[in-house]
PDB file of N, CA and C in Angstrom:
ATOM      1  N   UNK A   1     -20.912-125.469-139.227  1.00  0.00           N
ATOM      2  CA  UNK A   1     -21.296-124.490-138.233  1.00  0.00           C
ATOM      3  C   UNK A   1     -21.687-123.176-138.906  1.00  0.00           C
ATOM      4  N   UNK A   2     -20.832-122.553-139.801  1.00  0.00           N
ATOM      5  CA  UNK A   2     -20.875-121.512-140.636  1.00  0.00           C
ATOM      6  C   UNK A   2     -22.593-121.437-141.263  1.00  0.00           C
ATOM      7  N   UNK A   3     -22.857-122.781-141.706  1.00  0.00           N
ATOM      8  CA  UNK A   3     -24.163-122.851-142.762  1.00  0.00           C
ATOM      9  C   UNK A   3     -25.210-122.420-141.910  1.00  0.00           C
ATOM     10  N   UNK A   4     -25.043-123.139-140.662  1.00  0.00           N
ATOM     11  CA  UNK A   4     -26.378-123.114-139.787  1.00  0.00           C
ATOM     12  C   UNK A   4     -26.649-121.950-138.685  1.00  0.00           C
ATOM     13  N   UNK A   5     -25.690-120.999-138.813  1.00  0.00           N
ATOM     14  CA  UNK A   5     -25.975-119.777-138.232  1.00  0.00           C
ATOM     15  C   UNK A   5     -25.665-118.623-138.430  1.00  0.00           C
ATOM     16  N   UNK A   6     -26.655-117.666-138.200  1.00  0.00           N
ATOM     17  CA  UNK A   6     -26.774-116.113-138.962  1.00  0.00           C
ATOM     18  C   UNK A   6     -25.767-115.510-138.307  1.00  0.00           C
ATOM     19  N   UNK A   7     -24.348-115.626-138.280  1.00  0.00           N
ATOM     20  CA  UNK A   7     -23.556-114.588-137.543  1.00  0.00           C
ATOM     21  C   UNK A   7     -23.514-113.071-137.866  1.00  0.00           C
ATOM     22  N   UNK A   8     -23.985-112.664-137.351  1.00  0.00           N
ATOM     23  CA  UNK A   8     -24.640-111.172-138.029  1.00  0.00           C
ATOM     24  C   UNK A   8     -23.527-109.925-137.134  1.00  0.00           C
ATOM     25  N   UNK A   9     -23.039-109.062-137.831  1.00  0.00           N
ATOM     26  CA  UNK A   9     -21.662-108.666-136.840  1.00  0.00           C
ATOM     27  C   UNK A   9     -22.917-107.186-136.041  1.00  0.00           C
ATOM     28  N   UNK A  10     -22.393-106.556-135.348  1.00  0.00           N
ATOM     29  CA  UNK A  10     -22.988-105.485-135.395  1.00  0.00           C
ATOM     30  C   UNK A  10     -22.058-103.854-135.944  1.00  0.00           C
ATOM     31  N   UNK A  11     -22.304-102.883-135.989  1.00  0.00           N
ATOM     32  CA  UNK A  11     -21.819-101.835-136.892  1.00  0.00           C
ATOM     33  C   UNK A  11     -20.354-101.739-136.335  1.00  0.00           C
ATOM     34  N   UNK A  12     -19.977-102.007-134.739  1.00  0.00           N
ATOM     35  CA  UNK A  12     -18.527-101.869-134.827  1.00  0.00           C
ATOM     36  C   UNK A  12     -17.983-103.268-134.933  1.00  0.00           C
ATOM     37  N   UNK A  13     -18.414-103.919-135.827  1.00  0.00           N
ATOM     38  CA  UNK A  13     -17.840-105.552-136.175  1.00  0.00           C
ATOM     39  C   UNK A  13     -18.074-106.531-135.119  1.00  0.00           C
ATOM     40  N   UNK A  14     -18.367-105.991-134.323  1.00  0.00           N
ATOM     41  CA  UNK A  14     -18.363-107.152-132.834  1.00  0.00           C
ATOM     42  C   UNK A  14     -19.613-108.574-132.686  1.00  0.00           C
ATOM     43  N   UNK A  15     -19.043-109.589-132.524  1.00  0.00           N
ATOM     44  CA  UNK A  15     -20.109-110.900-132.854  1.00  0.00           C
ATOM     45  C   UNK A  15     -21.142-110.606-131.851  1.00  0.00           C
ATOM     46  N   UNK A  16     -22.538-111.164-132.319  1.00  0.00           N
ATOM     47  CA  UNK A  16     -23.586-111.055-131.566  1.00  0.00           C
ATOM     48  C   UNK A  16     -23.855-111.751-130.042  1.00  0.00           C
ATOM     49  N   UNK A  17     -24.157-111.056-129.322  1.00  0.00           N
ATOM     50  CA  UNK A  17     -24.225-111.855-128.149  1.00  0.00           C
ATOM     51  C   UNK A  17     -25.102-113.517-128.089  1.00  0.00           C
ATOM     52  N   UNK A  18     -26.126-113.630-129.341  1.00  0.00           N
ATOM     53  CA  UNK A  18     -26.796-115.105-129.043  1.00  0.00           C
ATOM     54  C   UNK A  18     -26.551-114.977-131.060  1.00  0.00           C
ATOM     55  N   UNK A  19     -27.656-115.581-130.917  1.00  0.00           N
ATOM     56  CA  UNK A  19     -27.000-116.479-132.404  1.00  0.00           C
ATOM     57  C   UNK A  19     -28.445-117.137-132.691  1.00  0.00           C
ATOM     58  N   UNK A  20     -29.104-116.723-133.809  1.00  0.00           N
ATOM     59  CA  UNK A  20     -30.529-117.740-133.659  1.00  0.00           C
ATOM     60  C   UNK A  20     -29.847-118.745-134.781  1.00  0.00           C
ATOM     61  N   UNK A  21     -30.359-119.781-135.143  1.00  0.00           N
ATOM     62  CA  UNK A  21     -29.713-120.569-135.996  1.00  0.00           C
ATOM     63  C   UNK A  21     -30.936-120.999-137.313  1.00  0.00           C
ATOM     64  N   UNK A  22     -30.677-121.594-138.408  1.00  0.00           N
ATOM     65  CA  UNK A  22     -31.973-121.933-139.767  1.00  0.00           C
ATOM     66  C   UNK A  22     -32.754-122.100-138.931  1.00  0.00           C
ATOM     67  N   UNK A  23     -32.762-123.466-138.254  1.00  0.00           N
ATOM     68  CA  UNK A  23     -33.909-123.885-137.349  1.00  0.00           C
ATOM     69  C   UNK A  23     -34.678-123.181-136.218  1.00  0.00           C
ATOM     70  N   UNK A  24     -34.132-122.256-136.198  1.00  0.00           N
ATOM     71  CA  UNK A  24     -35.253-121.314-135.296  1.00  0.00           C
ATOM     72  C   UNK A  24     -34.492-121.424-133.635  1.00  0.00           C
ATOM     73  N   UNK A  25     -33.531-121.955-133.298  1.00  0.00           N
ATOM     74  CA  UNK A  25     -33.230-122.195-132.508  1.00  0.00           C
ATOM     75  C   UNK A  25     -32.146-120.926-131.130  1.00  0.00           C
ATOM     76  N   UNK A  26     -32.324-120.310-130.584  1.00  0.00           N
ATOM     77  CA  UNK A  26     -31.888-119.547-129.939  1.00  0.00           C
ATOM     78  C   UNK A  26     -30.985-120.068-128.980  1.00  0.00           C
ATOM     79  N   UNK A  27     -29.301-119.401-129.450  1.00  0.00           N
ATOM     80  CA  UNK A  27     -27.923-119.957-129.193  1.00  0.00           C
ATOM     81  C   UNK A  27     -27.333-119.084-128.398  1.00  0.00           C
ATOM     82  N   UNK A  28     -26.752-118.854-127.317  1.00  0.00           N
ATOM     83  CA  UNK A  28     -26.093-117.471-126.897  1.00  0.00           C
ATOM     84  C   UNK A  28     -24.757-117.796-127.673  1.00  0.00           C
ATOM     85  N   UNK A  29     -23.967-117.023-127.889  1.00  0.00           N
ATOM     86  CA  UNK A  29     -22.523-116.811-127.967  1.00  0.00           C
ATOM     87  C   UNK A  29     -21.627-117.375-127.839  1.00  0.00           C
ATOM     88  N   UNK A  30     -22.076-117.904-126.359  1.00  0.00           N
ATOM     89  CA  UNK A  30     -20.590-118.713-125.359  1.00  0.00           C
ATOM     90  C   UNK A  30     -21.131-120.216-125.637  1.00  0.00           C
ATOM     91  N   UNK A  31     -22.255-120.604-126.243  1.00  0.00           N
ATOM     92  CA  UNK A  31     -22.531-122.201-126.658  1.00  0.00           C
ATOM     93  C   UNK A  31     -21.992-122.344-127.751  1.00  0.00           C
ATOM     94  N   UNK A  32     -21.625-121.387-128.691  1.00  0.00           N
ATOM     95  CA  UNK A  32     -21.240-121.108-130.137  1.00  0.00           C
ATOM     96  C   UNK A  32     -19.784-121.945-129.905  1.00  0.00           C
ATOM     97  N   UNK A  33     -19.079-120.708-129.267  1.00  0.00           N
ATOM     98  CA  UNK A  33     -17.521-120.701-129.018  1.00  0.00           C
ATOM     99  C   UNK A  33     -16.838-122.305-128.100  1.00  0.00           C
ATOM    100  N   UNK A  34     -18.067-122.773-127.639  1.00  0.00           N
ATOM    101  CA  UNK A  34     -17.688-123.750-126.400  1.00  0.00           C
ATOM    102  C   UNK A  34     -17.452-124.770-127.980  1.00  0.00           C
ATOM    103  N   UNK A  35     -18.576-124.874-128.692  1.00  0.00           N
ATOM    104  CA  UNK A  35     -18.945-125.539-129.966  1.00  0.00           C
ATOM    105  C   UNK A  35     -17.466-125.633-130.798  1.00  0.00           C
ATOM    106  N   UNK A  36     -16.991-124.907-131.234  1.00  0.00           N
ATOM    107  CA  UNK A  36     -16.535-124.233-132.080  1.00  0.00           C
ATOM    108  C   UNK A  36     -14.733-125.010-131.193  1.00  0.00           C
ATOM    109  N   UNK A  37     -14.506-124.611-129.911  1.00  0.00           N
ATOM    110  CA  UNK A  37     -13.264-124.505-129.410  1.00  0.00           C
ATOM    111  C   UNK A  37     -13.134-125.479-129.111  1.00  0.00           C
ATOM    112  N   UNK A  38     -14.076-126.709-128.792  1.00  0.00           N
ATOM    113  CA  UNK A  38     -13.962-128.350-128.082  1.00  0.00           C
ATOM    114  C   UNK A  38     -12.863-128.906-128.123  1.00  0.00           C
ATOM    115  N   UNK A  39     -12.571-128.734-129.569  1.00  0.00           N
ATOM    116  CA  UNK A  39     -10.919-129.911-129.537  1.00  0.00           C
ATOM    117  C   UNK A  39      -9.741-129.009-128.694  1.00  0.00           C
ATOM    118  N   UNK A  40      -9.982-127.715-128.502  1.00  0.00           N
ATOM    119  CA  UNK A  40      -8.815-127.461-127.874  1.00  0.00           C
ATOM    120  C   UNK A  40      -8.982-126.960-125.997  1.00  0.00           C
ATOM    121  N   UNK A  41     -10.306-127.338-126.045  1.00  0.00           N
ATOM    122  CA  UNK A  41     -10.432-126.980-124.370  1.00  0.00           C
ATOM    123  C   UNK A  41      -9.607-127.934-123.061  1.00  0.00           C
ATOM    124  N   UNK A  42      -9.957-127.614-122.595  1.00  0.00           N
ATOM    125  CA  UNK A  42      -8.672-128.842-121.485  1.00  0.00           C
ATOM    126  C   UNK A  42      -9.952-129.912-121.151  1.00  0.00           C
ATOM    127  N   UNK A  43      -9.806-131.397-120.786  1.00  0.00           N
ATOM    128  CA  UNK A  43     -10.466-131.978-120.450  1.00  0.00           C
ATOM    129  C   UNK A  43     -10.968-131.417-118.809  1.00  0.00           C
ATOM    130  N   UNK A  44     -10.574-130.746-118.209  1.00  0.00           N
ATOM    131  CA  UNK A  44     -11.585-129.954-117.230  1.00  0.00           C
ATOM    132  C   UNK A  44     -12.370-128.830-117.379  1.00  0.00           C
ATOM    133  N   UNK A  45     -12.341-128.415-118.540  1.00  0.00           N
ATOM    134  CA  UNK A  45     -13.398-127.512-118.852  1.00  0.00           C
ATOM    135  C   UNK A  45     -14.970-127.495-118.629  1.00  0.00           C
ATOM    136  N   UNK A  46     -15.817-126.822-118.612  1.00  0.00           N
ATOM    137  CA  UNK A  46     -17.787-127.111-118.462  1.00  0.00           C
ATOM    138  C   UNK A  46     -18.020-126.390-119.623  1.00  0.00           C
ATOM    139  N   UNK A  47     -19.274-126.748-120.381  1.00  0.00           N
ATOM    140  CA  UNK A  47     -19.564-126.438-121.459  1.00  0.00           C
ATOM    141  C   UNK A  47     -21.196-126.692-120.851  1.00  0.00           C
ATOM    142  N   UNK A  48     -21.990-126.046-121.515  1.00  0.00           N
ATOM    143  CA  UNK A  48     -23.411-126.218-121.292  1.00  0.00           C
ATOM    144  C   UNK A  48     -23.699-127.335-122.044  1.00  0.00           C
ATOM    145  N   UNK A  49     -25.173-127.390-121.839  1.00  0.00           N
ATOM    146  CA  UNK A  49     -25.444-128.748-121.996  1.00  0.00           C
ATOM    147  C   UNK A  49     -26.400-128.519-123.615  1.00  0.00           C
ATOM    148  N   UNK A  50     -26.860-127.156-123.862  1.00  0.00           N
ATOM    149  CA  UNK A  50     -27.302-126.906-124.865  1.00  0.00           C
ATOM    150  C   UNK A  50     -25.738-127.145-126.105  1.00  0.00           C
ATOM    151  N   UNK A  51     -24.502-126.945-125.567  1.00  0.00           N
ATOM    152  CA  UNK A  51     -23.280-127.394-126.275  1.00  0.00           C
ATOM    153  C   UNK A  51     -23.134-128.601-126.777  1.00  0.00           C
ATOM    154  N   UNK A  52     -22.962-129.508-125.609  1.00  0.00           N
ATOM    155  CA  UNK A  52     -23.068-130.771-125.963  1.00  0.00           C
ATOM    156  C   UNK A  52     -23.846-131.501-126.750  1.00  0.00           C
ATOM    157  N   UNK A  53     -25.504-130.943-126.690  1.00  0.00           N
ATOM    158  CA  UNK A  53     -26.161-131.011-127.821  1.00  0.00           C
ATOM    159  C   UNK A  53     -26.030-130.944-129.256  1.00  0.00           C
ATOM    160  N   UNK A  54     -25.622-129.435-129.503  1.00  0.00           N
ATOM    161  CA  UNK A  54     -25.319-128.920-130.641  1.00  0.00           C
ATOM    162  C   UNK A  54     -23.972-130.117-131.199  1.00  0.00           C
ATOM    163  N   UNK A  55     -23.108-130.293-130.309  1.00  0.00           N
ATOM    164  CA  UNK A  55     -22.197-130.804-130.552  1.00  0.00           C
ATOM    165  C   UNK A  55     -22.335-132.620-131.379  1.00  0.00           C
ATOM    166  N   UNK A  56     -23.592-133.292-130.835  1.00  0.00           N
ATOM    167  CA  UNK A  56     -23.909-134.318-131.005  1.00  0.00           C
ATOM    168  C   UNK A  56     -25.147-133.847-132.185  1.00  0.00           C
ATOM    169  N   UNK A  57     -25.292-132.807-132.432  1.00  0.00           N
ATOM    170  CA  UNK A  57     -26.597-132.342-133.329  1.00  0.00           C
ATOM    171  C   UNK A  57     -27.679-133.162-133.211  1.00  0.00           C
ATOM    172  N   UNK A  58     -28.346-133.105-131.521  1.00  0.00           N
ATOM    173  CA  UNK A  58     -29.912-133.795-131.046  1.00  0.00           C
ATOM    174  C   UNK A  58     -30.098-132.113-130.854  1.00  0.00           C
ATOM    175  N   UNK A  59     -31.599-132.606-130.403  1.00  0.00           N
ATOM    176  CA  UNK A  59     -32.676-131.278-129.619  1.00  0.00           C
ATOM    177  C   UNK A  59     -32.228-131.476-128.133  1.00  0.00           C
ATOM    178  N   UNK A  60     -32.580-130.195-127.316  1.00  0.00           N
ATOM    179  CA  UNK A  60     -32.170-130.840-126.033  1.00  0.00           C
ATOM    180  C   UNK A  60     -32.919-131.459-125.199  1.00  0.00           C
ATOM    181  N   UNK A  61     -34.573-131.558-125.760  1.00  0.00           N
ATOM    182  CA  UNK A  61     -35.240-132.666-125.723  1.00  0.00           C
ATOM    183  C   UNK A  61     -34.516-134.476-125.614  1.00  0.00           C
ATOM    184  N   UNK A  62     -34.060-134.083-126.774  1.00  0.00           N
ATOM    185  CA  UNK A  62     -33.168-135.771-126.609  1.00  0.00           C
ATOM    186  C   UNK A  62     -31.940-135.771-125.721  1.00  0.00           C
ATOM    187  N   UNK A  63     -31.202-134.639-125.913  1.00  0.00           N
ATOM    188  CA  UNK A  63     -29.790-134.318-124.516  1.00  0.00           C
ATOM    189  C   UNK A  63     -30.853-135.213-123.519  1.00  0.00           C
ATOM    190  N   UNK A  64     -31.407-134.685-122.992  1.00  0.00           N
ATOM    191  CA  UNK A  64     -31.865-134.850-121.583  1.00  0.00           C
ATOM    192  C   UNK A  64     -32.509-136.105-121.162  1.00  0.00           C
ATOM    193  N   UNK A  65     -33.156-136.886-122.776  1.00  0.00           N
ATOM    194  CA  UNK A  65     -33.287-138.172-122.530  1.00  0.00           C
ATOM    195  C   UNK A  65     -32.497-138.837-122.776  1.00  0.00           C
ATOM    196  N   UNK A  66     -31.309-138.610-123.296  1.00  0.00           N
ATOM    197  CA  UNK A  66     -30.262-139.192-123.098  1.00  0.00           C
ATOM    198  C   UNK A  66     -28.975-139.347-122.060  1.00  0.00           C
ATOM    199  N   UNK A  67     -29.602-138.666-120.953  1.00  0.00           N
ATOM    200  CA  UNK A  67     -29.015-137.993-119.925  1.00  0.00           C
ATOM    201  C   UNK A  67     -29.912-138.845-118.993  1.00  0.00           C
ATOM    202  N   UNK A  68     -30.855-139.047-119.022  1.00  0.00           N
ATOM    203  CA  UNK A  68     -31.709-139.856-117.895  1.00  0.00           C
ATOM    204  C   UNK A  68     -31.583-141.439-118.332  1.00  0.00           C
ATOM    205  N   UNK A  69     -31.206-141.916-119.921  1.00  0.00           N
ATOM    206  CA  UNK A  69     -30.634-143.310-120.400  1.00  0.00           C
ATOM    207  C   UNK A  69     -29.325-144.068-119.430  1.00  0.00           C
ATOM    208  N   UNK A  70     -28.776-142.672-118.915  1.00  0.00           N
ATOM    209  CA  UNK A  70     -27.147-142.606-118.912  1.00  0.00           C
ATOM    210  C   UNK A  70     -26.192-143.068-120.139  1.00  0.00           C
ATOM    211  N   UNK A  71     -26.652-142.701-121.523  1.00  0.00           N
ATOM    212  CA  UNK A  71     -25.812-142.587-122.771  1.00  0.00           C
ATOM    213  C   UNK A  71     -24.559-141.022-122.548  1.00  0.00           C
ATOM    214  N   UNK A  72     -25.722-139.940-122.305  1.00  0.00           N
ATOM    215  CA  UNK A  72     -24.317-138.790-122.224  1.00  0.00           C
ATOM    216  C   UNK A  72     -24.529-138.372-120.176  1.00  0.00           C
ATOM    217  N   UNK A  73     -23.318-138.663-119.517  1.00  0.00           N
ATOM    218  CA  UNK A  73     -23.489-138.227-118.389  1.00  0.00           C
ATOM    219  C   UNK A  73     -23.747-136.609-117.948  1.00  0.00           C
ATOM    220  N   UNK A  74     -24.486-137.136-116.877  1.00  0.00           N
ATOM    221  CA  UNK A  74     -25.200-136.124-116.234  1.00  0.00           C
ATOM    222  C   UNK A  74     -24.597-134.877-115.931  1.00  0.00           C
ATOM    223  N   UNK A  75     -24.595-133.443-116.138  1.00  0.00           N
ATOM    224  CA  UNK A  75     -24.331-132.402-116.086  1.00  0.00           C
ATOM    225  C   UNK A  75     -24.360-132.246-114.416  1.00  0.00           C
ATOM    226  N   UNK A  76     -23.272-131.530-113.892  1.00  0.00           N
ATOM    227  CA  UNK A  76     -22.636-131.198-112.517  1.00  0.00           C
ATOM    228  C   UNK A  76     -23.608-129.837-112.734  1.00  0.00           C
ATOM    229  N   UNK A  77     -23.734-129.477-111.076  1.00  0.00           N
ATOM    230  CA  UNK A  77     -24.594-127.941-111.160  1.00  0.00           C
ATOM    231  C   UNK A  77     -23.310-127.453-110.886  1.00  0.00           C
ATOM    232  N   UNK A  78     -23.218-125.767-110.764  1.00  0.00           N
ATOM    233  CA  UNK A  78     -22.391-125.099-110.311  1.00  0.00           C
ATOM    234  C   UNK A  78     -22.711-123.549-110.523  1.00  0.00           C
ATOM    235  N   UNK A  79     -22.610-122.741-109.483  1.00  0.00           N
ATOM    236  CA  UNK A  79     -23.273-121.589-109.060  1.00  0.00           C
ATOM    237  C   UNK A  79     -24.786-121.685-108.946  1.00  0.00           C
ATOM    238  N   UNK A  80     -24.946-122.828-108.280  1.00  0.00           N
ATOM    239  CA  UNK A  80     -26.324-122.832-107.952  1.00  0.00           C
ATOM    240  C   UNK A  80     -26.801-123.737-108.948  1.00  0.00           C
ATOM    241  N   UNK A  81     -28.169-122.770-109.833  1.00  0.00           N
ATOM    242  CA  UNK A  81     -28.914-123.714-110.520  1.00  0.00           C
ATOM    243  C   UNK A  81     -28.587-123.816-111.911  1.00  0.00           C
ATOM    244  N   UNK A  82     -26.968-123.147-112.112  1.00  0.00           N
ATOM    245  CA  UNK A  82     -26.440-123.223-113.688  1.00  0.00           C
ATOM    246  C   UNK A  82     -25.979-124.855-113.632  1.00  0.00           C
ATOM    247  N   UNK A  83     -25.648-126.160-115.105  1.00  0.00           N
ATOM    248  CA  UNK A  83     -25.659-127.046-114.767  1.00  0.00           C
ATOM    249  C   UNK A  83     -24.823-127.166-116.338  1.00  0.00           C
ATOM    250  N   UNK A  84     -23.491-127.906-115.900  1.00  0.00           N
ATOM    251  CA  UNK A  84     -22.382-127.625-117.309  1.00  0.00           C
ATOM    252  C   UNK A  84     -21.907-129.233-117.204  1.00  0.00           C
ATOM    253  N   UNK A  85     -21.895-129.519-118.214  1.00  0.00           N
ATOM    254  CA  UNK A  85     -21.263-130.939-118.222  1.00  0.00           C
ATOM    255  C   UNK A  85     -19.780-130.921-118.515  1.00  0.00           C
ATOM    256  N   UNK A  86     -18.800-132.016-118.125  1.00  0.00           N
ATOM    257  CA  UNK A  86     -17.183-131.678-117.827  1.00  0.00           C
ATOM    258  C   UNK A  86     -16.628-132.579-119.573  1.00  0.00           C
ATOM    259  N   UNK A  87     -16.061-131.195-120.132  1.00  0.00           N
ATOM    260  CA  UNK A  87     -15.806-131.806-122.045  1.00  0.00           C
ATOM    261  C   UNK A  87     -14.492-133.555-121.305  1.00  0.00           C
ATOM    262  N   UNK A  88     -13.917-133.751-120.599  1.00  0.00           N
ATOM    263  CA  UNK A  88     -13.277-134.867-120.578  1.00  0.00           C
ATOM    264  C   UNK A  88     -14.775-136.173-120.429  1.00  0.00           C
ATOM    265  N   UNK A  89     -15.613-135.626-119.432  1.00  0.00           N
ATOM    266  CA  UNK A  89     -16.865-136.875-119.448  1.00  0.00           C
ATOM    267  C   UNK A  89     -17.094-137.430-121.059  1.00  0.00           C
ATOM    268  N   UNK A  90     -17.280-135.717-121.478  1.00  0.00           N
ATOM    269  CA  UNK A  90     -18.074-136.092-122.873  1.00  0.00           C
ATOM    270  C   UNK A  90     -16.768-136.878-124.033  1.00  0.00           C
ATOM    271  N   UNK A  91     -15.890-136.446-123.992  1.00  0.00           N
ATOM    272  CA  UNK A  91     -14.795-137.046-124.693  1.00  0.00           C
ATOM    273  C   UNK A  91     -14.789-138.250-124.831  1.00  0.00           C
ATOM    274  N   UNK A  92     -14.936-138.631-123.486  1.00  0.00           N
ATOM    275  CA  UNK A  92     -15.016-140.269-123.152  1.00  0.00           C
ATOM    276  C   UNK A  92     -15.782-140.796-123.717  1.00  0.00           C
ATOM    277  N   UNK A  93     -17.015-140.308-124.182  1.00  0.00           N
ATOM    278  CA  UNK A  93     -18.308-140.939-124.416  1.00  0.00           C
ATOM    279  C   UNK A  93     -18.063-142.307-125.670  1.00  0.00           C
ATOM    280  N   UNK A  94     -17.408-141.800-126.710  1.00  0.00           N
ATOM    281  CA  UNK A  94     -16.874-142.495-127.940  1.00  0.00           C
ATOM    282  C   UNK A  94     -15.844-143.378-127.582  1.00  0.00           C
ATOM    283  N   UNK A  95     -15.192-143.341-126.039  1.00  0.00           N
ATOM    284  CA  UNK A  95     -14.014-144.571-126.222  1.00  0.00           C
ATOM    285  C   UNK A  95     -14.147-145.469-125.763  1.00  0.00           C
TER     286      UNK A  95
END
């Protein structure tokens, strides 16, 4: 995780709100931390779906065709048109 992104602090030390990564890829913050915290979130937690990605290291090009395969299940909406997939679904995925 460390290799592949510019964590760049700003002057009062505080982490950046997004995160571009080598690949050019534009990360906010809270996909970082969702990334980063997985093994210890509760299996009812939502994580974006750009997470789950990162997490499986596809594009979210492939998330999403892999989401219409039914290989990684389908992301729940919630507050409207935000759309987070539940980390116990994804857990499951490997058992």
């Amino acid at each position: 995780m460390d290799e592949s992104s510019d964590m760049k602090h700003d002057v009062k030390g505080n982490p950046p709100e997004s995160v571009t990564t080598k690949e050019g890829n534009h990360l906010p913050q809270t996909v970082l931390d969702s990334v980063q915290n997985f093994e210890i979130l509760p299996d009812s937690a939502r994580v974006r779906p750009a997470a789950v990605a990162l997490l499986f290291g596809i594009s979210m090009a492939t998330y999403w065709r892999r989401v219409a395969a039914g290989e990684i299940p389908k992301p729940k909406p919630f507050f409207g048109r935000a759309v987070f997939n539940i980390v116990g679904d994804i857990r499951n995925i490997n058992r």
